[in-house]
N, C-alpha and C. Protein backbone atom coordinates (compact mmCIF):
# COMPACT_ATOMS: atom_id res chain seq x y z
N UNK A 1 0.86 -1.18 0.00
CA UNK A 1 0.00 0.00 0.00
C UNK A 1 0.90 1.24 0.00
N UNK A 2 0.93 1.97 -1.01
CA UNK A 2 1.51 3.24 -0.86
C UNK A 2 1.18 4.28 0.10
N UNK A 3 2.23 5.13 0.30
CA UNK A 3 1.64 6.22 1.50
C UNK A 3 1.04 6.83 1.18
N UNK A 4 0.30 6.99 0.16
CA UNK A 4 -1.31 8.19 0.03
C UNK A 4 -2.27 7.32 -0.39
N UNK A 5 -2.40 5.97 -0.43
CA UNK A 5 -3.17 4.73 0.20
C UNK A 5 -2.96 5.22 1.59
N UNK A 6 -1.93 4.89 2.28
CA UNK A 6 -1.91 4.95 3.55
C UNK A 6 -2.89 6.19 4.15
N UNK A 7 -2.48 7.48 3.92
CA UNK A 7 -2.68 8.35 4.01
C UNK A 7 -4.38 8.43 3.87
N UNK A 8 -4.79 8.58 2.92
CA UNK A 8 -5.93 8.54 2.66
C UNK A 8 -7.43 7.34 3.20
N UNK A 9 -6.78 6.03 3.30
CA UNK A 9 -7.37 5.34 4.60
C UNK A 9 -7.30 6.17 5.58
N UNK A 10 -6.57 6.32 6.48
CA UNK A 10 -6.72 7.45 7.72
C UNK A 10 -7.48 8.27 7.67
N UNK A 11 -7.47 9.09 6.42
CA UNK A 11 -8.20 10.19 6.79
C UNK A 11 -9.59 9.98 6.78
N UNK A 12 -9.80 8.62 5.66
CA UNK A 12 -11.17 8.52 5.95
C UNK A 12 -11.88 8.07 6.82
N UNK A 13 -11.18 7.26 7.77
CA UNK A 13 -11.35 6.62 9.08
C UNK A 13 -11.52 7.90 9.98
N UNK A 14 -10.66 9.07 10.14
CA UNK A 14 -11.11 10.07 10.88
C UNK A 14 -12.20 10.32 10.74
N UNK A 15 -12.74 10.58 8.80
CA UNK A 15 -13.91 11.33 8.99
C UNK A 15 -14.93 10.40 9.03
N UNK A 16 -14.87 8.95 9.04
CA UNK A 16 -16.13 8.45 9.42
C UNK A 16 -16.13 8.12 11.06
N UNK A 17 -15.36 8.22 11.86
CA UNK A 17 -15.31 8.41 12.97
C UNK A 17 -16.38 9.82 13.46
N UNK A 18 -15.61 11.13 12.88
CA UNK A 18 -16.13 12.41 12.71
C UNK A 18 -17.79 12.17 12.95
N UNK A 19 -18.07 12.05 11.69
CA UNK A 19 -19.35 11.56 11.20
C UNK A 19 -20.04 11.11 12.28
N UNK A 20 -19.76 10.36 12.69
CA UNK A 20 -20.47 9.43 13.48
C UNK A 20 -20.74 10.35 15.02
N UNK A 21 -19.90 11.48 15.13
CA UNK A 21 -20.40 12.42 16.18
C UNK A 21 -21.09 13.04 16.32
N UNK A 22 -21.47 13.48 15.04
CA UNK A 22 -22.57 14.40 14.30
C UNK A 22 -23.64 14.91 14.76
N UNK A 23 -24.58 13.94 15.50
CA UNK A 23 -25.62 13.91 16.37
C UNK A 23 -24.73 14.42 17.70
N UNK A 24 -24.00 14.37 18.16
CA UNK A 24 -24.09 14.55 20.04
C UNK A 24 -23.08 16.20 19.62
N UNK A 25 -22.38 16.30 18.71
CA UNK A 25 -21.75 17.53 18.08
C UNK A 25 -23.45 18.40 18.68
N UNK A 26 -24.17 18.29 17.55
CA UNK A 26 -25.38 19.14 17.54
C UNK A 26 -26.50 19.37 18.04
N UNK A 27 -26.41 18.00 19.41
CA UNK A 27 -27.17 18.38 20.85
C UNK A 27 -26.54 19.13 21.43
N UNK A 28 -25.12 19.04 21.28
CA UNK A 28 -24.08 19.94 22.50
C UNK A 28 -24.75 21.21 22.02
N UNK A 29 -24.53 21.70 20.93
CA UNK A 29 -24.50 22.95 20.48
C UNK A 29 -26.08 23.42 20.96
N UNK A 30 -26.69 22.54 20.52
CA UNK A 30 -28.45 22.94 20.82
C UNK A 30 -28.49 23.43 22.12
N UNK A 31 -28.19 22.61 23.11
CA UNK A 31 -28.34 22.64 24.62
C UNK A 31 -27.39 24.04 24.95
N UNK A 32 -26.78 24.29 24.64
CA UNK A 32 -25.67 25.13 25.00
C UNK A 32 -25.43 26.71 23.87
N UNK A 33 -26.70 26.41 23.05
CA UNK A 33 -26.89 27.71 22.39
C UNK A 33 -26.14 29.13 22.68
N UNK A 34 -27.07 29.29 23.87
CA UNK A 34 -26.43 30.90 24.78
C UNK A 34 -25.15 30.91 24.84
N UNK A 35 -24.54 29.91 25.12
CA UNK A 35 -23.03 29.95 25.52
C UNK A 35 -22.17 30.08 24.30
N UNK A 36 -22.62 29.25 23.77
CA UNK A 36 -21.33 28.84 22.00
C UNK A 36 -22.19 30.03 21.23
N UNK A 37 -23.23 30.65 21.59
CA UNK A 37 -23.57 31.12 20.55
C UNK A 37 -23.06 31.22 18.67
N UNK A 38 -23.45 29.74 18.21
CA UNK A 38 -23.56 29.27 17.11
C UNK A 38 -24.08 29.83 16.14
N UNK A 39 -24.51 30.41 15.12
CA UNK A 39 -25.27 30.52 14.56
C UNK A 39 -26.05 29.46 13.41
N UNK A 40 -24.51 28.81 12.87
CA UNK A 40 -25.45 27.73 12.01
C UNK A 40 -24.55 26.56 12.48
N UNK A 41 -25.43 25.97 13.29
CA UNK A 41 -24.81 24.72 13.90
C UNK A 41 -24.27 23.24 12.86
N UNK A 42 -24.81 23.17 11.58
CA UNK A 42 -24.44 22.58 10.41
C UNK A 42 -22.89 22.84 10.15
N UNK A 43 -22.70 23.88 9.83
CA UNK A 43 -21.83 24.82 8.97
C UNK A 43 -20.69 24.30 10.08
N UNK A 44 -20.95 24.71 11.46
CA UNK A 44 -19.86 24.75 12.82
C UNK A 44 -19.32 23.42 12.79
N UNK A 45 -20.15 22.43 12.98
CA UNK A 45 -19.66 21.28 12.75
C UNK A 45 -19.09 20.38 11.57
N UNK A 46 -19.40 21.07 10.75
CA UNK A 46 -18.59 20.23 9.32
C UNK A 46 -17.10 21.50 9.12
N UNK A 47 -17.64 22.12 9.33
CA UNK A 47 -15.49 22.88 9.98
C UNK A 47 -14.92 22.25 10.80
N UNK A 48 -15.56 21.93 12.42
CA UNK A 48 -14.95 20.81 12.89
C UNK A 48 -14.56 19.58 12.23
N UNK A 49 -15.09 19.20 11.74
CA UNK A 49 -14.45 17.77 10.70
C UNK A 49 -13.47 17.86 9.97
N UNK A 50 -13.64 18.71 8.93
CA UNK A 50 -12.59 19.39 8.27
C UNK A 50 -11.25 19.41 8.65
N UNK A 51 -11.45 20.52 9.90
CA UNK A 51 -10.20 20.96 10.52
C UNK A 51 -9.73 19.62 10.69
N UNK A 52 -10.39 18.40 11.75
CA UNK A 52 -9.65 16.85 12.09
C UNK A 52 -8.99 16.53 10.64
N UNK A 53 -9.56 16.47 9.97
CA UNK A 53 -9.01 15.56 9.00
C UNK A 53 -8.14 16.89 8.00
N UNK A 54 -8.34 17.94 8.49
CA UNK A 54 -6.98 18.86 8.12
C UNK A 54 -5.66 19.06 9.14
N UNK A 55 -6.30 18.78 9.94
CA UNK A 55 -5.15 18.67 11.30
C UNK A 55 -4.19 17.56 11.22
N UNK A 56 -5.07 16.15 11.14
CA UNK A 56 -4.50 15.06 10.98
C UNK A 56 -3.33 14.84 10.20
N UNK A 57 -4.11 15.28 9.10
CA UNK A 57 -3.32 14.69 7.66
C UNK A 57 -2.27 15.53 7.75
N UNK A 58 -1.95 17.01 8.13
CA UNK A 58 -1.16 17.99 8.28
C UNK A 58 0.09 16.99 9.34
N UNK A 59 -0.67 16.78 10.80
CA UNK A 59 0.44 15.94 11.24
C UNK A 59 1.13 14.90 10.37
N UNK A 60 0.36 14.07 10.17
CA UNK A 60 1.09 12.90 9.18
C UNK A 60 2.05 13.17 8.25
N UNK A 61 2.11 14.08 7.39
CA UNK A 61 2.67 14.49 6.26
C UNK A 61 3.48 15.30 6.77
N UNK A 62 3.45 16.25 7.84
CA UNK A 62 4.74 16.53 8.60
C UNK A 62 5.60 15.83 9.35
N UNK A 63 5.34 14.62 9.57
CA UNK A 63 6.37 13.92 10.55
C UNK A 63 6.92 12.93 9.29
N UNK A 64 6.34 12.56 8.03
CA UNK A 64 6.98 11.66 7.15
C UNK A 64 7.90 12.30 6.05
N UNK A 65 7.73 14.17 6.15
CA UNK A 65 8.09 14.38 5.22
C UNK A 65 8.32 15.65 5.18
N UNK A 66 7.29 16.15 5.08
CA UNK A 66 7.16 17.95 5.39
C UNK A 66 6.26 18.22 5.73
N UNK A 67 5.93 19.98 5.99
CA UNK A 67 4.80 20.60 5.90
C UNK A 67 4.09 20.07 4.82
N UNK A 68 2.57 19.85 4.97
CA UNK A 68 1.95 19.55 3.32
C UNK A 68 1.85 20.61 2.67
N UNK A 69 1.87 21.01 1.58
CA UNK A 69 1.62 21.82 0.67
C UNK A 69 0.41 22.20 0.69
N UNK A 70 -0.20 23.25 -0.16
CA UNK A 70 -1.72 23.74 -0.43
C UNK A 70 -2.56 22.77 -1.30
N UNK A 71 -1.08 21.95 -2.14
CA UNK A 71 -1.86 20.79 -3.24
C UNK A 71 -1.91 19.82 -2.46
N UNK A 72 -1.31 19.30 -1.19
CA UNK A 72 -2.13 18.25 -0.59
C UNK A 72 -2.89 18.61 0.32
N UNK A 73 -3.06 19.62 0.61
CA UNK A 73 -4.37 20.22 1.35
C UNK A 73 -5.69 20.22 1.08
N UNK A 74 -5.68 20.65 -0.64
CA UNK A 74 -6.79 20.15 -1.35
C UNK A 74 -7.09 18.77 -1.40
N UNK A 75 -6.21 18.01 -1.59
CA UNK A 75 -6.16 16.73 -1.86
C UNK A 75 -7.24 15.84 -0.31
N UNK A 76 -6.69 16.72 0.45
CA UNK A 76 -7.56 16.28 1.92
C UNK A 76 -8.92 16.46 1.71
N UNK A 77 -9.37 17.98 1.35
CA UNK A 77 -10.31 18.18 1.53
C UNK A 77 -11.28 17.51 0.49
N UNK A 78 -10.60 16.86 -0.61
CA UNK A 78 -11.28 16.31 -1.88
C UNK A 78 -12.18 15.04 -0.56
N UNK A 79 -10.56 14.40 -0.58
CA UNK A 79 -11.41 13.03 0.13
C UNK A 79 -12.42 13.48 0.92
N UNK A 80 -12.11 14.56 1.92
CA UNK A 80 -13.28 14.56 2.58
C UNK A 80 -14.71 14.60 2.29
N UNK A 81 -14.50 15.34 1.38
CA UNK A 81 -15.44 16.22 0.74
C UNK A 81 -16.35 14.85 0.43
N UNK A 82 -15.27 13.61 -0.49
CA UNK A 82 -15.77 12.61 -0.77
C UNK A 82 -16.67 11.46 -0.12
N UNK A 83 -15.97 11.58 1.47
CA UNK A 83 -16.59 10.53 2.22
C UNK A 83 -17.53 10.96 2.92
N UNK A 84 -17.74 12.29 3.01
CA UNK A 84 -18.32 13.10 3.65
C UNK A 84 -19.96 12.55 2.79
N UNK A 85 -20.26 12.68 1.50
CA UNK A 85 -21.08 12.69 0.61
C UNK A 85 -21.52 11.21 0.63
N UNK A 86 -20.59 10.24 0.80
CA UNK A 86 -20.95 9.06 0.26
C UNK A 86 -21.37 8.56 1.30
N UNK A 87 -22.28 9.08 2.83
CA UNK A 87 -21.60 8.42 4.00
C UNK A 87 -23.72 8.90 4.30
């Protein structure tokens, strides 16, 4: 398995992990309105995801190699974008 096989399993494992928070993400926010004052609790939480699986992949690709670039940044957000949809 190559490392963007590698790579890209992970990330999708983050975001179906992610995913799977989705619901208790957007009770928190419900219950706790006044405080987080949210406005679009959708929007808040799929940035949270994002960011994980921009955070992640950022670690990974910095400890094997470098900073990632802006072209594998996209490359993150593709998958996400991808599993995000198919899920």
């Amino acid at each position: 398995m190559s490392q963007e096989d590698q790579l890209e399993m992970l990330i999708t494992q983050t975001i179906n992990g992610a995913i799977a928070t989705i619901p208790a993400y957007l009770e928190e926010i419900k219950q706790n309105k006044d405080t987080l004052k949210v406005e679009n609790a959708e929007e808040f939480v799929y940035g949270m995801i994002m960011g994980m699986a921009l955070g992640m992949s950022g670690a990974l690709l910095s400890a094997q190699k470098e900073m990632p670039t802006a072209e594998d940044q996209m490359k993150v957000r593709d998958i996400s974008i991808q599993t995000h949809t198919t899920n």
